[in-house]
Protein backbone atom coordinates (compact mmCIF):
# COMPACT_ATOMS: atom_id res chain seq x y z
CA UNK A 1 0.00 0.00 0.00
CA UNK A 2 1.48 3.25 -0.72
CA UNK A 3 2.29 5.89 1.70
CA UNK A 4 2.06 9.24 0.70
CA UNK A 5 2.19 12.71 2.19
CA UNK A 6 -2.05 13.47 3.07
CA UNK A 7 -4.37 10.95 3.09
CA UNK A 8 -7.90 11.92 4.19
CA UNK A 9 -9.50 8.39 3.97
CA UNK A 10 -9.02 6.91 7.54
CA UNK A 11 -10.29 10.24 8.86
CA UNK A 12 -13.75 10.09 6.69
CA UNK A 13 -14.46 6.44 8.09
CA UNK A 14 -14.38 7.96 11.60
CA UNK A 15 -15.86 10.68 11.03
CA UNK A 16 -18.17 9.44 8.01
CA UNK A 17 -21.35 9.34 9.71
CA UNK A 18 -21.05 13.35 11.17
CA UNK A 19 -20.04 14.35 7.70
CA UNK A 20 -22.79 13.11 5.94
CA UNK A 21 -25.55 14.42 8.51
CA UNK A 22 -24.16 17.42 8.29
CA UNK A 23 -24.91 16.95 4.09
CA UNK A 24 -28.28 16.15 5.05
CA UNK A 25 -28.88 18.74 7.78
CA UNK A 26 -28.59 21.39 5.10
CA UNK A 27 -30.22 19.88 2.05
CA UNK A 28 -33.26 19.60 4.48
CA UNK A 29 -32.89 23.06 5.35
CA UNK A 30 -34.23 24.80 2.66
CA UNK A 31 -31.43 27.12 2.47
CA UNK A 32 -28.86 26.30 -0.12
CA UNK A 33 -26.51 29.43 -0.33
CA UNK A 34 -25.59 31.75 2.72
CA UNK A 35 -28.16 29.89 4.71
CA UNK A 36 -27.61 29.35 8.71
CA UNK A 37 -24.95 26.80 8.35
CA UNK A 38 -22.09 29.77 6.97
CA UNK A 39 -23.46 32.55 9.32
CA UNK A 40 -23.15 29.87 12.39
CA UNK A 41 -19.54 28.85 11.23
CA UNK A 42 -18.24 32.51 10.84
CA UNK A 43 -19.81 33.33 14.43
CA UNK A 44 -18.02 29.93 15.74
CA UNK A 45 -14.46 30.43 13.47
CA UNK A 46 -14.51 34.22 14.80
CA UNK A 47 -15.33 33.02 18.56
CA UNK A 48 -12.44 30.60 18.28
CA UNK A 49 -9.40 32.69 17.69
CA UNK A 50 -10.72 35.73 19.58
CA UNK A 51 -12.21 38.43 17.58
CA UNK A 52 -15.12 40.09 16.38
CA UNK A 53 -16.04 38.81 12.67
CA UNK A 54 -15.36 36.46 10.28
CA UNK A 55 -16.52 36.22 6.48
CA UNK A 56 -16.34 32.76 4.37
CA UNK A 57 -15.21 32.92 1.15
CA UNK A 58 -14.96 30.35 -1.64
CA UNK A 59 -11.01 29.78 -1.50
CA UNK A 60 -8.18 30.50 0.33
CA UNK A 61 -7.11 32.18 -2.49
CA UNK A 62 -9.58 34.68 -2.42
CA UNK A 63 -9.82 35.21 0.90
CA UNK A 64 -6.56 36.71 0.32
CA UNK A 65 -7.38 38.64 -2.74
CA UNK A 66 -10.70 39.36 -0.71
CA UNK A 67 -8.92 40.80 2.59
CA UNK A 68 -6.21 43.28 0.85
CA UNK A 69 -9.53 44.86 -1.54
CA UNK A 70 -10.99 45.41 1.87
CA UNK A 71 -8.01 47.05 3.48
CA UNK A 72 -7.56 49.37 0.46
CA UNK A 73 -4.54 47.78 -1.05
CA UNK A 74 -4.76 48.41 -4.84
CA UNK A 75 -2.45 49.73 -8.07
CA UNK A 76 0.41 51.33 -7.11
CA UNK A 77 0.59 49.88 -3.62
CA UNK A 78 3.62 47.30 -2.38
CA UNK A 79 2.77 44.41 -0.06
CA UNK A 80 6.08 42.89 1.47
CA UNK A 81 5.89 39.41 2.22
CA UNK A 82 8.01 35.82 0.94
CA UNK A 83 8.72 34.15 -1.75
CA UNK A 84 9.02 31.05 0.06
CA UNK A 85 5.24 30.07 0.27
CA UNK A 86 2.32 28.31 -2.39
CA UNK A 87 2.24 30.78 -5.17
CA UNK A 88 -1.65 31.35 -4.34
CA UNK A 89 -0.38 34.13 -1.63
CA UNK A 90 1.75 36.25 -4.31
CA UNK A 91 -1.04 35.57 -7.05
CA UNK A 92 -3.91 37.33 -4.99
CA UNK A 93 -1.51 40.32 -4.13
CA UNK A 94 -0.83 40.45 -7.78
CA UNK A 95 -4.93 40.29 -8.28
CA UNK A 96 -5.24 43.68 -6.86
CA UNK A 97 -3.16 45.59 -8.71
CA UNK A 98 -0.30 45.75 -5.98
CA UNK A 99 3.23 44.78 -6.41
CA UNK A 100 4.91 42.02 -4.30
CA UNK A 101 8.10 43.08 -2.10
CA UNK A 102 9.99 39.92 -1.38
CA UNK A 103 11.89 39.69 1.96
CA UNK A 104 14.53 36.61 2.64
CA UNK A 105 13.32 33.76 5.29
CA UNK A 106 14.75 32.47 8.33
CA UNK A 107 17.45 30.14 7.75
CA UNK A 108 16.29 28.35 10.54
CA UNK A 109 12.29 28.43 11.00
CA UNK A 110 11.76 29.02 7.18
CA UNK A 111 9.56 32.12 8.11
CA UNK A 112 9.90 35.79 6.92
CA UNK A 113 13.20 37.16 8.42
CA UNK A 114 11.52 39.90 10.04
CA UNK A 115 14.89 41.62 10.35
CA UNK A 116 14.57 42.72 7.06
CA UNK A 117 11.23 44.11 6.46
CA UNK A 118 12.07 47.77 7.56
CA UNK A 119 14.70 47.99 4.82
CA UNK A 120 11.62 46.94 2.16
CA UNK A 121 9.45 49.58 3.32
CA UNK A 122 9.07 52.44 0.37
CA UNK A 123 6.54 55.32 0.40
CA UNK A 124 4.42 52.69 -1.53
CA UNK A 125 4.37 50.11 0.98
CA UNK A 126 0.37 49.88 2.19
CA UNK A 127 0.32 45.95 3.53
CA UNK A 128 2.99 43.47 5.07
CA UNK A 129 1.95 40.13 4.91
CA UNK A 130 3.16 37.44 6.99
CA UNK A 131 2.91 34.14 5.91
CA UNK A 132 2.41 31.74 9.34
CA UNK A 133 3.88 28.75 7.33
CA UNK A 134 4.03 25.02 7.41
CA UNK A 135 1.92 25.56 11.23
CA UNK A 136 3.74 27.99 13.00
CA UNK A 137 3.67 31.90 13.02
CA UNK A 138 6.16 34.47 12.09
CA UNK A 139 7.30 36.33 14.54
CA UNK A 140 4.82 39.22 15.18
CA UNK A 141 5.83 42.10 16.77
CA UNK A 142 8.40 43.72 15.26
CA UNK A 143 5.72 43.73 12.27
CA UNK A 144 3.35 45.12 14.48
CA UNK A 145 5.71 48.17 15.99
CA UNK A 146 6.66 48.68 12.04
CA UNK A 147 2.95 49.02 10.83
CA UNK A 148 1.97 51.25 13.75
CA UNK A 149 5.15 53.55 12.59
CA UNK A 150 4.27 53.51 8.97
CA UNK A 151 0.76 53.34 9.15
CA UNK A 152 0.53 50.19 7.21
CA UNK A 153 -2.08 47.05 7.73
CA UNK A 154 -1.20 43.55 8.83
CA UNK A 155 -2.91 40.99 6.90
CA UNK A 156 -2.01 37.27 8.11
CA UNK A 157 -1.94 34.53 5.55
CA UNK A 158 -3.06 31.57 7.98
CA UNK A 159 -3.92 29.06 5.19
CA UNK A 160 -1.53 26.40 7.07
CA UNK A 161 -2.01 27.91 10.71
CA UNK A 162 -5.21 26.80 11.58
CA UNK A 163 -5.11 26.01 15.55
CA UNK A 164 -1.49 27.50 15.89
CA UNK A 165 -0.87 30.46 18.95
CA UNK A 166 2.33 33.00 19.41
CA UNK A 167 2.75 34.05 22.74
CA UNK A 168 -0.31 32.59 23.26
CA UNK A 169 -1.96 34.70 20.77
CA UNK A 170 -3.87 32.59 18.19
CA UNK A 171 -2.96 32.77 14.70
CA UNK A 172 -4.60 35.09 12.53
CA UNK A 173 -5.83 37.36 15.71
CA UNK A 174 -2.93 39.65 15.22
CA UNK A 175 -3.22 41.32 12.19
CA UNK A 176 -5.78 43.80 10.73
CA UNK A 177 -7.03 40.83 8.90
CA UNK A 178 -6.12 37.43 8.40
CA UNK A 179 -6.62 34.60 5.16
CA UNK A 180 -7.48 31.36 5.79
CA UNK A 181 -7.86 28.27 3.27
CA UNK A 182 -10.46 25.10 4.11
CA UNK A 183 -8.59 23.18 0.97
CA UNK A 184 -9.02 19.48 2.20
CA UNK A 185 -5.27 19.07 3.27
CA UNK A 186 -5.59 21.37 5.42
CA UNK A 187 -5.24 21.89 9.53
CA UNK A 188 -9.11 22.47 9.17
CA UNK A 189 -9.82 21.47 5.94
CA UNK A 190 -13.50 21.07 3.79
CA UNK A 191 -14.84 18.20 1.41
CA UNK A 192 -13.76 21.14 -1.55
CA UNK A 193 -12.52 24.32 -1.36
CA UNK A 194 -13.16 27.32 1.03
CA UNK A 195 -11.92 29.80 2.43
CA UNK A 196 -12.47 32.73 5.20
CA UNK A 197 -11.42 36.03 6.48
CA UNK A 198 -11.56 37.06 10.05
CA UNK A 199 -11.02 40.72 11.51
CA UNK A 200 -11.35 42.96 14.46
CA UNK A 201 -12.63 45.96 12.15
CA UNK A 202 -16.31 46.57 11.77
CA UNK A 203 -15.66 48.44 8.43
CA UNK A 204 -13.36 45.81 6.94
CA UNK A 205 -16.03 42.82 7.64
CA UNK A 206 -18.62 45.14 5.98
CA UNK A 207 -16.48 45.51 2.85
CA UNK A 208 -15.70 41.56 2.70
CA UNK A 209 -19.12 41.40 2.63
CA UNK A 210 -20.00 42.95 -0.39
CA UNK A 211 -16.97 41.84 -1.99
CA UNK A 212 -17.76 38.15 -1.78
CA UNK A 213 -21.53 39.32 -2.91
CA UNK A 214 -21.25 41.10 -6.15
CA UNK A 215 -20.46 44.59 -4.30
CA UNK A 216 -24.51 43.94 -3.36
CA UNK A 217 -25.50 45.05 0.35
CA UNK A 218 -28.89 45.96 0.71
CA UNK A 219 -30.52 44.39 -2.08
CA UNK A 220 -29.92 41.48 -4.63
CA UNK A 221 -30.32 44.00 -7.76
CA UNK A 222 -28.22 46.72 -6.46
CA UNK A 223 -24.28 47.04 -6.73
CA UNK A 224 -22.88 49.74 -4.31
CA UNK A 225 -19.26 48.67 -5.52
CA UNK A 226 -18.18 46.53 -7.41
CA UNK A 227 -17.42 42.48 -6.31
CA UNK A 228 -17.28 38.98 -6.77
CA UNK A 229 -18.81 35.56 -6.43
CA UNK A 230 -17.02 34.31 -3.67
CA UNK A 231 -19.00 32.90 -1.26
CA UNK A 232 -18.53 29.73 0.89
CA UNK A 233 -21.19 27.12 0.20
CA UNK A 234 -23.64 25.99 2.88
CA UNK A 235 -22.55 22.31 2.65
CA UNK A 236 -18.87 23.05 3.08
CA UNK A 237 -20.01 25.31 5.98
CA UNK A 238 -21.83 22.86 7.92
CA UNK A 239 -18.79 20.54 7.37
CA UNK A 240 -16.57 23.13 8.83
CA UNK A 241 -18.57 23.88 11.80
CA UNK A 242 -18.29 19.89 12.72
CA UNK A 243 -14.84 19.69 12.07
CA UNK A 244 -14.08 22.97 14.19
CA UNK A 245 -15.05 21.28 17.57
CA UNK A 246 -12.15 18.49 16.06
CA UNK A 247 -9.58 21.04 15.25
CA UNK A 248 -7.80 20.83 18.74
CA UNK A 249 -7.76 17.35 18.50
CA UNK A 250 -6.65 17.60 15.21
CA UNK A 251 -3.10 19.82 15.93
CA UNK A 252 -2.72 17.38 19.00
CA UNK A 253 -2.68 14.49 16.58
CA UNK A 254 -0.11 16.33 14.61
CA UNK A 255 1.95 16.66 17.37
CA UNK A 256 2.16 13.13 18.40
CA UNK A 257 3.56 12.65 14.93
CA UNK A 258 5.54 14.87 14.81
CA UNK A 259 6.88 14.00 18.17
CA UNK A 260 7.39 10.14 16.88
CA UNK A 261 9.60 11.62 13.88
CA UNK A 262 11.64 13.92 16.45
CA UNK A 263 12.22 10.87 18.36
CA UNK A 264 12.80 8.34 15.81
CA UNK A 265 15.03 10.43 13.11
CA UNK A 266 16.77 11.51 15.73
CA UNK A 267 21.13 11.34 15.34
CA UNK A 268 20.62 11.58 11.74
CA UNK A 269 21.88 13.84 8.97
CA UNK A 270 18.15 15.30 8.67
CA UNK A 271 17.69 19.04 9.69
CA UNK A 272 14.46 18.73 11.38
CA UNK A 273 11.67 21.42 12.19
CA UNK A 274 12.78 24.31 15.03
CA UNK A 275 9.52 26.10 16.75
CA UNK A 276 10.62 29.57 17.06
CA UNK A 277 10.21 30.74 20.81
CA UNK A 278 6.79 31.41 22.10
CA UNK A 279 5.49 29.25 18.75
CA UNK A 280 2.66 26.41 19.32
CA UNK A 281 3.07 24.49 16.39
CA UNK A 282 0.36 23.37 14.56
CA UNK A 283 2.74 21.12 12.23
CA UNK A 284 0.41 21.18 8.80
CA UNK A 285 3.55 19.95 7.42
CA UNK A 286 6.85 18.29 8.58
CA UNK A 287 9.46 19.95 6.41
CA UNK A 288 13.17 18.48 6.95
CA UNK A 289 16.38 19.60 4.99
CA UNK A 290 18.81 17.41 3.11
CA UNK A 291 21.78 18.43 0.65
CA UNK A 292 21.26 15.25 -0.84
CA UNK A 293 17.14 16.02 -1.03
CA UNK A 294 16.61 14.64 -4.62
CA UNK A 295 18.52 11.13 -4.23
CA UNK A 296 16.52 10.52 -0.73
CA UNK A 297 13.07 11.21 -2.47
CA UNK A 298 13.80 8.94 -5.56
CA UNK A 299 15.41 6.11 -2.81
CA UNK A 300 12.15 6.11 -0.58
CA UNK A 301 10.03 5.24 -3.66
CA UNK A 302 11.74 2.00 -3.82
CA UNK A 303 9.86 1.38 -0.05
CA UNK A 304 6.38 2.38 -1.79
CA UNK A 305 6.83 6.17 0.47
CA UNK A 306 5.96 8.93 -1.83
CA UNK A 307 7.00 12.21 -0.70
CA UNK A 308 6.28 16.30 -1.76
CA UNK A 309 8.52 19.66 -1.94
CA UNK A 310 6.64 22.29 -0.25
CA UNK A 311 8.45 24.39 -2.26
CA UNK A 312 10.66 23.24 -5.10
CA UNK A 313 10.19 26.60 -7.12
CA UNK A 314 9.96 30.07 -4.79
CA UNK A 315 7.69 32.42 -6.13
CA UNK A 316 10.00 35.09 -7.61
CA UNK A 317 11.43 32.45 -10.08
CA UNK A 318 8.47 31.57 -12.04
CA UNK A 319 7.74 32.66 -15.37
CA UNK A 320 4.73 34.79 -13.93
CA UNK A 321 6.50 36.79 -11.55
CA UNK A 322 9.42 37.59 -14.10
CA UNK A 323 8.09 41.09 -14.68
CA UNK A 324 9.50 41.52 -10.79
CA UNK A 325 12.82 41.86 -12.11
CA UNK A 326 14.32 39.09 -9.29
CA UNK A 327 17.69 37.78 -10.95
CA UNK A 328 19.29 34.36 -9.22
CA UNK A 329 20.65 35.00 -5.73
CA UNK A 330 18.64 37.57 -4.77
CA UNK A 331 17.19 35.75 -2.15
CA UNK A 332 19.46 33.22 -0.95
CA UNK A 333 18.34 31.72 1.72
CA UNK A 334 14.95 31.00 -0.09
CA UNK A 335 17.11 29.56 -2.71
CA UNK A 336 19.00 27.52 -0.77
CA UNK A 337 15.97 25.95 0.99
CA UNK A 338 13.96 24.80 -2.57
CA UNK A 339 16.68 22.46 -2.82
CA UNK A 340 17.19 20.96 0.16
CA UNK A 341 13.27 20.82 1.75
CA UNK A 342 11.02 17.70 1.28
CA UNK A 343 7.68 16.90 3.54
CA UNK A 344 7.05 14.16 5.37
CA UNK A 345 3.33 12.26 5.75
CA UNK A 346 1.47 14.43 7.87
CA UNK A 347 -2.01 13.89 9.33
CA UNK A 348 -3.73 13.49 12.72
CA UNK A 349 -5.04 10.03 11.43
CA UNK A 350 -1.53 8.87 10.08
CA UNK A 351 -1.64 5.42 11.27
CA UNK A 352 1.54 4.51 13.56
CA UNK A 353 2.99 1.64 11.89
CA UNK A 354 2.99 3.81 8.54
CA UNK A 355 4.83 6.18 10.34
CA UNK A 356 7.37 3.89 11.42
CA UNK A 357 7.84 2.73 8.81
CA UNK A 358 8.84 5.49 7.15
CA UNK A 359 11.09 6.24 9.82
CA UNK A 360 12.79 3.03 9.06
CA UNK A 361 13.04 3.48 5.95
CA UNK A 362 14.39 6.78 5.97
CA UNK A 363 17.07 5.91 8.89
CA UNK A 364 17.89 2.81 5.99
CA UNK A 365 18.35 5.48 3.00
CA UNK A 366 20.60 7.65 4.79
């Protein structure tokens, strides 16, 4: 049987029977789109990390795309974030007219080396945008003292932070606004795509509003500015809402696996994950580092364990970013890490044997 990175099967058999009442529960509801089931999960997603509103949204994505419309980031503005992170992030600031500033990462964490952000700032700068990736968050603070001095907005990319705290914060209650994805690999993670924003900012939920509406408010047949169709469907919602009261249960899961690999990958040559001080780690993926990444990939497929690159290609050295002028070595740490980094299988139902026996496999191939 292969092993591979996600698997969401053993999770649906335990969970089958809540999953398809919630189906049910709306189709006999009589409310198919932005019925009781979305409004009850954006009270219940807001409630959970601590602030006032939350909007679902179609995709992760979007939410992103969604958020920075909202916070009045358009043409001509900059949004500084990484280039180490799934494309979707840069494509939505792209969406909006704005123009991507690209800071270096952690050599350690993998996160946005926050030391460098000031230096990024223009007088164009409007957003920075922290990407809380792989399950942990960036380091918050000094992004917080630099917005307050420059009068810039925080918006949090939490798409793989569901369930993760700093300093006992939760992530995505730190920002102005924060993104979230429900794709189904994901900490919290839908039957299909969705997505949310959440905010402290009365005015900022009210735009998000009529953004994922058409720009409609009031009325059906009446634009006040112009929007989308991005809203989250009522099934996915009512899945969500079930799978919140997991999502604890869920990171612990994650932990005990990643606690198993800690233990049992141990003395190797493998660089494994650091939690950055005052990080709860929510481990949506366990990234390790290898020089000899490429060779240890192709070996393990010999053992029937397929493995991912989360990422083999940063952002500003794609085709569709050329236009950002990046040449090689710009970013070096970034660089360095797309190839070296591979992901390990990582899900709260990984099954223990599988995960030993990728761990003996592994210890074999080095």
């Amino acid at each position: 049987m292969p092993t591979r990175v996600w698997d969401y099967l053993p999770e649906y058999e335990t969970e089958r029977a809540d999953i398809m009442d919630a189906v049910e529960t709306v189709f006999r509801s009589g409310r198919l789109i932005l019925g009781q089931s979305v409004r009850a999960f954006e009270e219940e997603f807001a409630a959970y990390h601590g602030v006032r509103h939350c909007t679902g949204v179609d995709n992760g994505t979007n939410a992103i795309k969604l958020a920075l419309q909202a916070l009045g980031v358009g043409p001509g503005d900059e949004v500084i974030t990484v280039s180490n992170t799934a494309a979707p992030t840069v494509v939505a600031v792209d969406a909006v007219g704005a123009t991507p500033v690209f800071t270096d990462v952690d050599p350690v964490t993998y996160l946005m080396d926050v030391s460098q952000v000031e230096a990024a700032i223009t007088p164009r700068t409007r957003c920075l945008l922290p990407v809380h990736l792989y399950g942990q968050c960036v380091d918050m603070a000094p992004l917080e003292r630099l917005a307050a001095a420059h009068d810039l907005v925080i918006l949090e990319d939490c798409a793989q932070a569901h369930g993760a705290r700093h300093h006992g914060r939760a992530a995505g209650s730190m920002g102005h606004a924060a993104a979230f994805s429900f794709y189904p690999t994901k900490v919290l993670g839908a039957y299909g795509d969705g997505g949310a924003v959440i905010t402290p900012d009365d005015g900022v939920d009210a735009a998000l509003r009529r953004l994922r509406y058409y720009g409609m408010e009031r009325t059906y047949y009446v634009v006040e500015t112009p929007g989308h169709n991005a809203r989250l469907d009522e099934v996915q919602a009512e899945i969500l809402r079930r799978k919140l009261t997991r999502l604890d249960r869920y990171v612990a899961g994650r932990r005990a696996v990643a606690a198993r690999y800690a233990e049992g990958l141990a003395g190797t040559d493998l660089v494994l994950p650091a939690t950055a001080d005052g990080n709860e780690h929510a481990y949506y993926l366990y990234v390790v580092r290898h020089p000899r990444r490429d060779a240890i990939i192709e070996a393990l497929r010999a053992y029937d364990i397929h493995l991912n690159i989360s990422y083999p290609w940063p952002v500003h050295t794609m085709s569709g970013f050329a236009h950002l002028g990046h040449s090689p070595g710009s970013l070096p740490v970034t660089e360095a890490l797309a190839q070296e980094i591979f992901s390990l299988p990582m899900y709260p139902s990984f099954p223990v044997e599988l995960q030993e026996k990728v761990i003996a496999a592994l210890r074999e191939v080095l």
